[in-house]
PDB file of N, CA and C in Angstrom:
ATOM      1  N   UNK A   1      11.430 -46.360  38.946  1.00  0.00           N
ATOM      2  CA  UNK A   1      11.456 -46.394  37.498  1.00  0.00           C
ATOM      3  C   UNK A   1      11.443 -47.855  37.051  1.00  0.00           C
ATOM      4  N   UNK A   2      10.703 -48.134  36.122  1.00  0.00           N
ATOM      5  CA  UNK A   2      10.210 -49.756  35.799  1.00  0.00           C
ATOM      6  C   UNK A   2      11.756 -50.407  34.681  1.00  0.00           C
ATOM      7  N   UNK A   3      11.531 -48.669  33.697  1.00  0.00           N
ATOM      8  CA  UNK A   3      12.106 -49.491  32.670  1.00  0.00           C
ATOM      9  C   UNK A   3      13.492 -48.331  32.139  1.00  0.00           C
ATOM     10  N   UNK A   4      14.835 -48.839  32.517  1.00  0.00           N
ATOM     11  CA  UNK A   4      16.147 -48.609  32.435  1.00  0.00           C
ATOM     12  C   UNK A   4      16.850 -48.746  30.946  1.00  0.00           C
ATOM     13  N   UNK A   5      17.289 -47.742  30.176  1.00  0.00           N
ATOM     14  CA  UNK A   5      17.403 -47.791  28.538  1.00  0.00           C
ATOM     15  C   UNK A   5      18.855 -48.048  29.256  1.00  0.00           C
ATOM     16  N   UNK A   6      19.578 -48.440  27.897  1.00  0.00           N
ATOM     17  CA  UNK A   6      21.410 -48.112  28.382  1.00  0.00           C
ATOM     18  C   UNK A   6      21.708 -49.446  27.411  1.00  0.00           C
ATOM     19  N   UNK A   7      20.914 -50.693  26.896  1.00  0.00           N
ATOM     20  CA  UNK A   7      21.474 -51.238  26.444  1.00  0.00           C
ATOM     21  C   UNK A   7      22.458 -52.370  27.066  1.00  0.00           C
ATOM     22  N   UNK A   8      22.498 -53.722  26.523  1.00  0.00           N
ATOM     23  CA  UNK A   8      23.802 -54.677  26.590  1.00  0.00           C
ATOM     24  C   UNK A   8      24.887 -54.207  27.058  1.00  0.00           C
ATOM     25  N   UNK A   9      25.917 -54.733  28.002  1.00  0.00           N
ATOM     26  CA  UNK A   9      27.237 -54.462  27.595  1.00  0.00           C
ATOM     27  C   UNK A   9      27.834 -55.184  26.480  1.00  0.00           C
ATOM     28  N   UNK A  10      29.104 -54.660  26.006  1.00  0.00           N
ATOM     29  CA  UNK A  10      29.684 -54.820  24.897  1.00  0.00           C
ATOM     30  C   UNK A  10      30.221 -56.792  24.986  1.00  0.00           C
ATOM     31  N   UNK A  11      30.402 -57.062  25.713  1.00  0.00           N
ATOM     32  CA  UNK A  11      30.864 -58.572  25.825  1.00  0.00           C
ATOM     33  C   UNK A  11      29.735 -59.688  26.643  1.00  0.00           C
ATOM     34  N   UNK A  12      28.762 -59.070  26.816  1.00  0.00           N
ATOM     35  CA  UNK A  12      27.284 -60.307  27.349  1.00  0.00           C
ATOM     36  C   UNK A  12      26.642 -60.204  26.004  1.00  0.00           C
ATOM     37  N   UNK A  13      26.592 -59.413  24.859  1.00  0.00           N
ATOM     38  CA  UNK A  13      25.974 -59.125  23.426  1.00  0.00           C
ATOM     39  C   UNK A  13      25.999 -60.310  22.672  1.00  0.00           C
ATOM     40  N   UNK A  14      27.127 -60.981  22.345  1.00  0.00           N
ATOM     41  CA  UNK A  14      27.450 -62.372  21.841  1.00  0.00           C
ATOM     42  C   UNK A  14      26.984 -63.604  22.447  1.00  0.00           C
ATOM     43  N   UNK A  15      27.033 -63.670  23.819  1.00  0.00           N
ATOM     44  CA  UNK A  15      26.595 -64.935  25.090  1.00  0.00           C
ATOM     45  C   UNK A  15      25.499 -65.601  24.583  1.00  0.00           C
ATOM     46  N   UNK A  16      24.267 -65.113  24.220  1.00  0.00           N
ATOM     47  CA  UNK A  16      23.059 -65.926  23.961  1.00  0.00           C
ATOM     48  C   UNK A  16      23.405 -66.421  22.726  1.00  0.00           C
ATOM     49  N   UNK A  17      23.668 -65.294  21.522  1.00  0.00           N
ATOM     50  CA  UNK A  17      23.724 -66.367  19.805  1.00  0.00           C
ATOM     51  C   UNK A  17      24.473 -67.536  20.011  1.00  0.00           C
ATOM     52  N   UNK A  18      25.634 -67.341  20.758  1.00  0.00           N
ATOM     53  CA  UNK A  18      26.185 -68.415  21.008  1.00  0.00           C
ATOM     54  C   UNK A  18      26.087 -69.326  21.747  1.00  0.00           C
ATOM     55  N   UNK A  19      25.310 -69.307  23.037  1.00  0.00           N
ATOM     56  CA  UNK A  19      24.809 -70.433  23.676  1.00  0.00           C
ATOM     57  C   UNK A  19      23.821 -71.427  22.702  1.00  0.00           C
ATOM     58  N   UNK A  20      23.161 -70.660  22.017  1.00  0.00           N
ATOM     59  CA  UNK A  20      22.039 -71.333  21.168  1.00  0.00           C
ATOM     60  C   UNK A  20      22.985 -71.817  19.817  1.00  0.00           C
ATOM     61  N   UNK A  21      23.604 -71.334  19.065  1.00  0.00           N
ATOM     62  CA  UNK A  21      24.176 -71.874  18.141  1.00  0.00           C
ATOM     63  C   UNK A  21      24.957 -73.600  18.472  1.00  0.00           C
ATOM     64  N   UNK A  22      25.167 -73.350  19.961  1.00  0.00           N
ATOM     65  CA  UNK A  22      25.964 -74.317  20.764  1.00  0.00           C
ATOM     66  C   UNK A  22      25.092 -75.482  20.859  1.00  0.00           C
ATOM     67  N   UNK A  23      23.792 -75.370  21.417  1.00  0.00           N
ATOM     68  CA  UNK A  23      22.542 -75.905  21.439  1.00  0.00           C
ATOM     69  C   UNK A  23      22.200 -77.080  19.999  1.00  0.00           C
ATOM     70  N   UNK A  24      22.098 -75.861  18.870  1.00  0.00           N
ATOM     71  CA  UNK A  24      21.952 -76.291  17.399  1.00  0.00           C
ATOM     72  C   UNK A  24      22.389 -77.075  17.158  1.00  0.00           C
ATOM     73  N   UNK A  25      23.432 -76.980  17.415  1.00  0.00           N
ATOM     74  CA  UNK A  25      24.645 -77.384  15.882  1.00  0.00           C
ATOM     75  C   UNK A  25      25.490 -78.968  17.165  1.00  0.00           C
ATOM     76  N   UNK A  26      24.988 -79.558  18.338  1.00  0.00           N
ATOM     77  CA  UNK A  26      24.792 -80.596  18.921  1.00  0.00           C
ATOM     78  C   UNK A  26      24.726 -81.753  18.700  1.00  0.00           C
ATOM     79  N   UNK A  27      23.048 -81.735  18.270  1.00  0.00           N
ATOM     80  CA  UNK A  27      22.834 -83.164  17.771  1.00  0.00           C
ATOM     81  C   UNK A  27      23.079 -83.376  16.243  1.00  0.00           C
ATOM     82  N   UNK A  28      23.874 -82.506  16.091  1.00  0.00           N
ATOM     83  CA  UNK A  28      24.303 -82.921  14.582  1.00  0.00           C
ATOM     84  C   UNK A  28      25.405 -83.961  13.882  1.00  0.00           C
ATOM     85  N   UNK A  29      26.291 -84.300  15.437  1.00  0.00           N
ATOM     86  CA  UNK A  29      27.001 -85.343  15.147  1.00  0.00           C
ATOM     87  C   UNK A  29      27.058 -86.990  15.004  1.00  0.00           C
ATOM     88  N   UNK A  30      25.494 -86.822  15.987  1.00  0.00           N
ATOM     89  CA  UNK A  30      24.417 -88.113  15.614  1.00  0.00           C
ATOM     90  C   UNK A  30      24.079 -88.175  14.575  1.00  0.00           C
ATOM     91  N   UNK A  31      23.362 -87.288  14.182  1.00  0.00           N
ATOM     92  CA  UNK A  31      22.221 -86.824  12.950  1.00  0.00           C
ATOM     93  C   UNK A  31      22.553 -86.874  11.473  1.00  0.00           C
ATOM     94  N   UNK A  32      24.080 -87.046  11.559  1.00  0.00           N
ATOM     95  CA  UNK A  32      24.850 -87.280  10.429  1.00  0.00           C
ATOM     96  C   UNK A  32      25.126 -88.376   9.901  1.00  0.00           C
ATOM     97  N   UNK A  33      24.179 -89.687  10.366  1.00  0.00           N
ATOM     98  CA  UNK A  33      24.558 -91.049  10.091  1.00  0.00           C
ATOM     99  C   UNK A  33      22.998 -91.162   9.592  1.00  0.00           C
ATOM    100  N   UNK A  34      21.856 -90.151  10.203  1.00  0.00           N
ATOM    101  CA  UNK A  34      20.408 -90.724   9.470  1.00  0.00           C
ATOM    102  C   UNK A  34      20.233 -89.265   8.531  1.00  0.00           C
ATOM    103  N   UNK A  35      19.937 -89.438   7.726  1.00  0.00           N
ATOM    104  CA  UNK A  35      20.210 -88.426   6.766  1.00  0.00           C
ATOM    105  C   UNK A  35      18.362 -87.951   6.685  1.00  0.00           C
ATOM    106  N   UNK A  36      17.599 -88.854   6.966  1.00  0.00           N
ATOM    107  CA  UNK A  36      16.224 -88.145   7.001  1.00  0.00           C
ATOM    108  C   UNK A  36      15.829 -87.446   8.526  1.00  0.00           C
ATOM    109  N   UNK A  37      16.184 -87.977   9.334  1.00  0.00           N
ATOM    110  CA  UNK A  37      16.282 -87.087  10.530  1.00  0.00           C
ATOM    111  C   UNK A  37      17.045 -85.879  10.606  1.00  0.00           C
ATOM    112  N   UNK A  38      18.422 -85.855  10.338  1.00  0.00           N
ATOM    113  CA  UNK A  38      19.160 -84.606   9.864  1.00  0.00           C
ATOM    114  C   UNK A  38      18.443 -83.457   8.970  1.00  0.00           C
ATOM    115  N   UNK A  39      17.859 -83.839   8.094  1.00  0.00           N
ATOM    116  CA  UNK A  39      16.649 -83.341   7.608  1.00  0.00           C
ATOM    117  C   UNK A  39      15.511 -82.732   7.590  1.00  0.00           C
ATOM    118  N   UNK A  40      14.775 -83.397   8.837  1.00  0.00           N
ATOM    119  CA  UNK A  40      13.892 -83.234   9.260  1.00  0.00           C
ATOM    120  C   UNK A  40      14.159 -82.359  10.371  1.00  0.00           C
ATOM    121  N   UNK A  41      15.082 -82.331  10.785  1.00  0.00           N
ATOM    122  CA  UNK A  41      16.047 -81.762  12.058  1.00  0.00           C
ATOM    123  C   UNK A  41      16.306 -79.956  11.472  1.00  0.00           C
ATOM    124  N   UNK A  42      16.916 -80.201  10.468  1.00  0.00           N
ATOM    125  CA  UNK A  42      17.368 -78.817   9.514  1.00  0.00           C
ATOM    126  C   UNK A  42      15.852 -78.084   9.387  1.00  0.00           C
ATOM    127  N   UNK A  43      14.660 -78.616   8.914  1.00  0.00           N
ATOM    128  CA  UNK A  43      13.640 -77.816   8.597  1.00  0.00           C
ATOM    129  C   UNK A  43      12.767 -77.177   9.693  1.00  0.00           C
ATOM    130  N   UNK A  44      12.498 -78.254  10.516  1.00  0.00           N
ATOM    131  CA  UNK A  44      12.070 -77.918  11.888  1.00  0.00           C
ATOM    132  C   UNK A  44      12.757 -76.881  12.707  1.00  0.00           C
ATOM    133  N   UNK A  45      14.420 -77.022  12.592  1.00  0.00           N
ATOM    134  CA  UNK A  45      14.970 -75.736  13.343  1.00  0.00           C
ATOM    135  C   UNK A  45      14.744 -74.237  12.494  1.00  0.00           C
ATOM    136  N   UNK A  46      14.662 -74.594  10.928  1.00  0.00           N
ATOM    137  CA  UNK A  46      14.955 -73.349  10.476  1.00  0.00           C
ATOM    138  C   UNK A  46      12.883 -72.951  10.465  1.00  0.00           C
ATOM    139  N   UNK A  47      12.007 -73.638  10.979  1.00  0.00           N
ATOM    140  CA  UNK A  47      10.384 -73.335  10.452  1.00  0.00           C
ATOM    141  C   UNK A  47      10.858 -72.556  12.257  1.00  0.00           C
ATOM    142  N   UNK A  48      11.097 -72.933  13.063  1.00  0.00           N
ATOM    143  CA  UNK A  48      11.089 -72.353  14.335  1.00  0.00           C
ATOM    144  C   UNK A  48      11.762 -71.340  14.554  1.00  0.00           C
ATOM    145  N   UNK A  49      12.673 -70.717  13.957  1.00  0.00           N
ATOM    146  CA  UNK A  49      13.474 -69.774  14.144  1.00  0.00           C
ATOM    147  C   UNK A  49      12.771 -68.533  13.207  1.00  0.00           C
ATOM    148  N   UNK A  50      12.139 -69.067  11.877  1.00  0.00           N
ATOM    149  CA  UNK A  50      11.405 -68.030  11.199  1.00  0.00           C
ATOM    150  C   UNK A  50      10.162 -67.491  11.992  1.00  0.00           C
ATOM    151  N   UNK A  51       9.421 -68.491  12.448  1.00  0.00           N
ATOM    152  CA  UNK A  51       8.506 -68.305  13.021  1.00  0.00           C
ATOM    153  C   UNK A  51       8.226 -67.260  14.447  1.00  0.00           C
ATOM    154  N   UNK A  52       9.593 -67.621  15.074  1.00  0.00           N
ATOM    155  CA  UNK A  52      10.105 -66.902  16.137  1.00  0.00           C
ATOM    156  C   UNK A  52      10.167 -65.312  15.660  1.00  0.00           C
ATOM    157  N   UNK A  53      10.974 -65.149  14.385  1.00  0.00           N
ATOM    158  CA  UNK A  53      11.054 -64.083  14.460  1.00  0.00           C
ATOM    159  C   UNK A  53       9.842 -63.027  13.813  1.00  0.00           C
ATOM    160  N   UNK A  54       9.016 -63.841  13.208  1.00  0.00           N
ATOM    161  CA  UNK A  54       7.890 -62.973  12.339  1.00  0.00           C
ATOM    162  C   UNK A  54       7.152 -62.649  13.473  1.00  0.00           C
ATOM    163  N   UNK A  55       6.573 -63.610  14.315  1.00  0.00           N
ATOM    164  CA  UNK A  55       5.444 -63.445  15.162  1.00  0.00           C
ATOM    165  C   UNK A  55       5.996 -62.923  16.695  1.00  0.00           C
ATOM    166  N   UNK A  56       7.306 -62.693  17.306  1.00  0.00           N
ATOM    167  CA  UNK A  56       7.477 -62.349  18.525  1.00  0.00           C
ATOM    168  C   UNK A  56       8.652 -61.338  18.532  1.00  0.00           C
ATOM    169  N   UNK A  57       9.229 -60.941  17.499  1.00  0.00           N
ATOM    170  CA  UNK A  57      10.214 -59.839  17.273  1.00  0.00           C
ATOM    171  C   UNK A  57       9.365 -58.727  17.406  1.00  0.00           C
ATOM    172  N   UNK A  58       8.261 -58.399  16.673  1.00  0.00           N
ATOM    173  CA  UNK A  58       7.621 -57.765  16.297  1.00  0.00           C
ATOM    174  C   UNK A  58       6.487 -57.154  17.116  1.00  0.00           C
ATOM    175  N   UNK A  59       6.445 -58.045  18.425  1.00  0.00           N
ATOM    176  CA  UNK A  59       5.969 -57.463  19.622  1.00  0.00           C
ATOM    177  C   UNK A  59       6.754 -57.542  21.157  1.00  0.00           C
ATOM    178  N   UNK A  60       8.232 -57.366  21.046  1.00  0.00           N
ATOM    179  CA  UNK A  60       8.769 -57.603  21.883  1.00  0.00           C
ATOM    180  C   UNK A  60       8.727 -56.560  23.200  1.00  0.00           C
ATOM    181  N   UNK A  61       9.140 -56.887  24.011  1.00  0.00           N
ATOM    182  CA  UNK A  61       9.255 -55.146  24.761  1.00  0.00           C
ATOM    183  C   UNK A  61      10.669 -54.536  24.718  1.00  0.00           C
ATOM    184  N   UNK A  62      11.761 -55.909  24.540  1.00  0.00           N
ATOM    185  CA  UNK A  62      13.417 -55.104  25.205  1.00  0.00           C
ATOM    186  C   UNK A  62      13.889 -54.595  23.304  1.00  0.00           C
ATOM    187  N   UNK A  63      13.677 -53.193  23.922  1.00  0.00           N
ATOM    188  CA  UNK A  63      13.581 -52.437  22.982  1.00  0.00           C
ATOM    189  C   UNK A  63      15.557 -52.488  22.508  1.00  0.00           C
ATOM    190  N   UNK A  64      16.281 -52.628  22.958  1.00  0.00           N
ATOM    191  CA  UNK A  64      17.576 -52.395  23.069  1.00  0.00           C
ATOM    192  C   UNK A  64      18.040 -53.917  22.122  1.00  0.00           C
ATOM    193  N   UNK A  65      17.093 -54.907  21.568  1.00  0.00           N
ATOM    194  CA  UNK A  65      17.470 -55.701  21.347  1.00  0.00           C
ATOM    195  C   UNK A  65      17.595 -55.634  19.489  1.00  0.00           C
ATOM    196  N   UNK A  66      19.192 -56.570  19.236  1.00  0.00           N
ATOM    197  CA  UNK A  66      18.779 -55.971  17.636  1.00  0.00           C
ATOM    198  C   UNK A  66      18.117 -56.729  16.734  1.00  0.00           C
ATOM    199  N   UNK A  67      17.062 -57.044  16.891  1.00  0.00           N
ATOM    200  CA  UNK A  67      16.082 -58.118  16.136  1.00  0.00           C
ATOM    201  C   UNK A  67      15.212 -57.580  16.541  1.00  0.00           C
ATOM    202  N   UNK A  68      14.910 -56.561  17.175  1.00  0.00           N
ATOM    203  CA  UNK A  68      13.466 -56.114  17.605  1.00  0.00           C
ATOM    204  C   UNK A  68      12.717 -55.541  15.989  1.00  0.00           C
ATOM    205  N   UNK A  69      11.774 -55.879  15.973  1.00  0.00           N
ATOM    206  CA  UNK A  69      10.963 -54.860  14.906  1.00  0.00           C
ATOM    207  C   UNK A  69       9.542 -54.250  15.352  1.00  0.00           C
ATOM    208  N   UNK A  70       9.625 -53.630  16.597  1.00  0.00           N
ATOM    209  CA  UNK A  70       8.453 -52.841  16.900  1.00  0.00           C
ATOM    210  C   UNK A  70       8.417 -51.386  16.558  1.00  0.00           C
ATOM    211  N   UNK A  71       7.171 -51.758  15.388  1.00  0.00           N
ATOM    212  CA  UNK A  71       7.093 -50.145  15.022  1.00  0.00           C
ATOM    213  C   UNK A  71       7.732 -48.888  16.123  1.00  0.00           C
ATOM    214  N   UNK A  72       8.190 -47.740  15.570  1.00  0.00           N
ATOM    215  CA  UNK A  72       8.956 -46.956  16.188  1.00  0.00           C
ATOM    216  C   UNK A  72       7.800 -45.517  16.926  1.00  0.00           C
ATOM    217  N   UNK A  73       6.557 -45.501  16.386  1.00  0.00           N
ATOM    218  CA  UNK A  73       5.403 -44.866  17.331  1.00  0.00           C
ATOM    219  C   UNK A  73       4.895 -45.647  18.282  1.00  0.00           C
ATOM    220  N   UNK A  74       4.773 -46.946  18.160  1.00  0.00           N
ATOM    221  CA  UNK A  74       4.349 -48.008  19.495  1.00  0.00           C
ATOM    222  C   UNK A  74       5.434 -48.131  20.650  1.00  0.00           C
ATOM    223  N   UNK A  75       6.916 -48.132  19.657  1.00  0.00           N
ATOM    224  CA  UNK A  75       7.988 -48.139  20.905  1.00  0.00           C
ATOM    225  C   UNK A  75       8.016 -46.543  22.091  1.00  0.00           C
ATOM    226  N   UNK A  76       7.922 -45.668  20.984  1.00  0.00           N
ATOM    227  CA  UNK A  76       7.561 -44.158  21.240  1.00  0.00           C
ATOM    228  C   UNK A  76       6.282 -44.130  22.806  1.00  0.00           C
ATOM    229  N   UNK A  77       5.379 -44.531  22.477  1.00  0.00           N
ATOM    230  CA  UNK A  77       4.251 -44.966  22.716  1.00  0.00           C
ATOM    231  C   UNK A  77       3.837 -45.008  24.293  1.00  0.00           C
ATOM    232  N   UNK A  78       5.499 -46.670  24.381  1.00  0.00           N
ATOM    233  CA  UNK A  78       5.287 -47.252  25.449  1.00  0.00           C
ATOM    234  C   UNK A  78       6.019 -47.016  26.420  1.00  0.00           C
ATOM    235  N   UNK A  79       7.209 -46.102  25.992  1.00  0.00           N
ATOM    236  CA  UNK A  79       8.303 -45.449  26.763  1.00  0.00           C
ATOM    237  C   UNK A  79       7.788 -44.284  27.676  1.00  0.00           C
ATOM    238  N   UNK A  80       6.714 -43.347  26.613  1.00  0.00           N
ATOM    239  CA  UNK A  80       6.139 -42.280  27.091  1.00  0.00           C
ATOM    240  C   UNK A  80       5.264 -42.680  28.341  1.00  0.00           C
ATOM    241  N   UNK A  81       4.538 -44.096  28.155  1.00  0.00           N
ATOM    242  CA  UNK A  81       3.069 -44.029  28.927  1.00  0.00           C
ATOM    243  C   UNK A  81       4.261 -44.991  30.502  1.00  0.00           C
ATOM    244  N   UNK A  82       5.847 -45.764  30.133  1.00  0.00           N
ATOM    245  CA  UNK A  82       6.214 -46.074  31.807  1.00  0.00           C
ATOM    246  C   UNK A  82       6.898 -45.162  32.653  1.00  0.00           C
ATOM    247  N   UNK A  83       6.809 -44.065  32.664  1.00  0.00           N
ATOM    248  CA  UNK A  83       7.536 -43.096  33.480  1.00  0.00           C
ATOM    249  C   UNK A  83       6.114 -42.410  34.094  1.00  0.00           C
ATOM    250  N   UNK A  84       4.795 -42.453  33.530  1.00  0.00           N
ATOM    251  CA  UNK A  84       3.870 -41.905  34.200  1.00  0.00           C
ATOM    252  C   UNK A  84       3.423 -42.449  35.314  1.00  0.00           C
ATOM    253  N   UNK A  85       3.934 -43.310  35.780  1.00  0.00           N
ATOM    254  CA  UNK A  85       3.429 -43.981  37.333  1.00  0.00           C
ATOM    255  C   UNK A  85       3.512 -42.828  38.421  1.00  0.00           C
TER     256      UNK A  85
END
């Protein structure tokens, strides 16, 4: 069997937002002395994170994830066609 539903456990669910928030919110204690880099810093993270989510949420495969937005007949779709091996 390729593909195993069941979902996150309840305490690895948090691990990534927060590794990345950890990531973010970093060089911000530099970034707070040049105020156009901080800036430039703020738009660039927030054009990448939108971007992330319009164009790759929306064709993801880990269906269990909660930011996914793949139509619910394509998810239907693709569940049906990996058990036919």
């Amino acid at each position: 069997m390729l593909f195993v539903t069941g979902g996150l456990k309840r305490w690895f669910a948090p691990i990534p937002p927060i590794g990345m928030l950890i990531l973010t919110i970093f060089p911000l204690y530099w970034l707070r002395f040049q105020w156009e880099l901080l800036l430039f810093y703020l738009l660039s993270t927030a054009v990448l994170v939108t971007s992330i989510g319009l164009n790759e949420c929306s064709r993801c495969i880990n269906f269990e994830c909660g930011h996914n937005k793949v139509p619910e007949d394509v998810r239907t779709a693709y569940l049906g066609t990996v058990g036919a091996d």
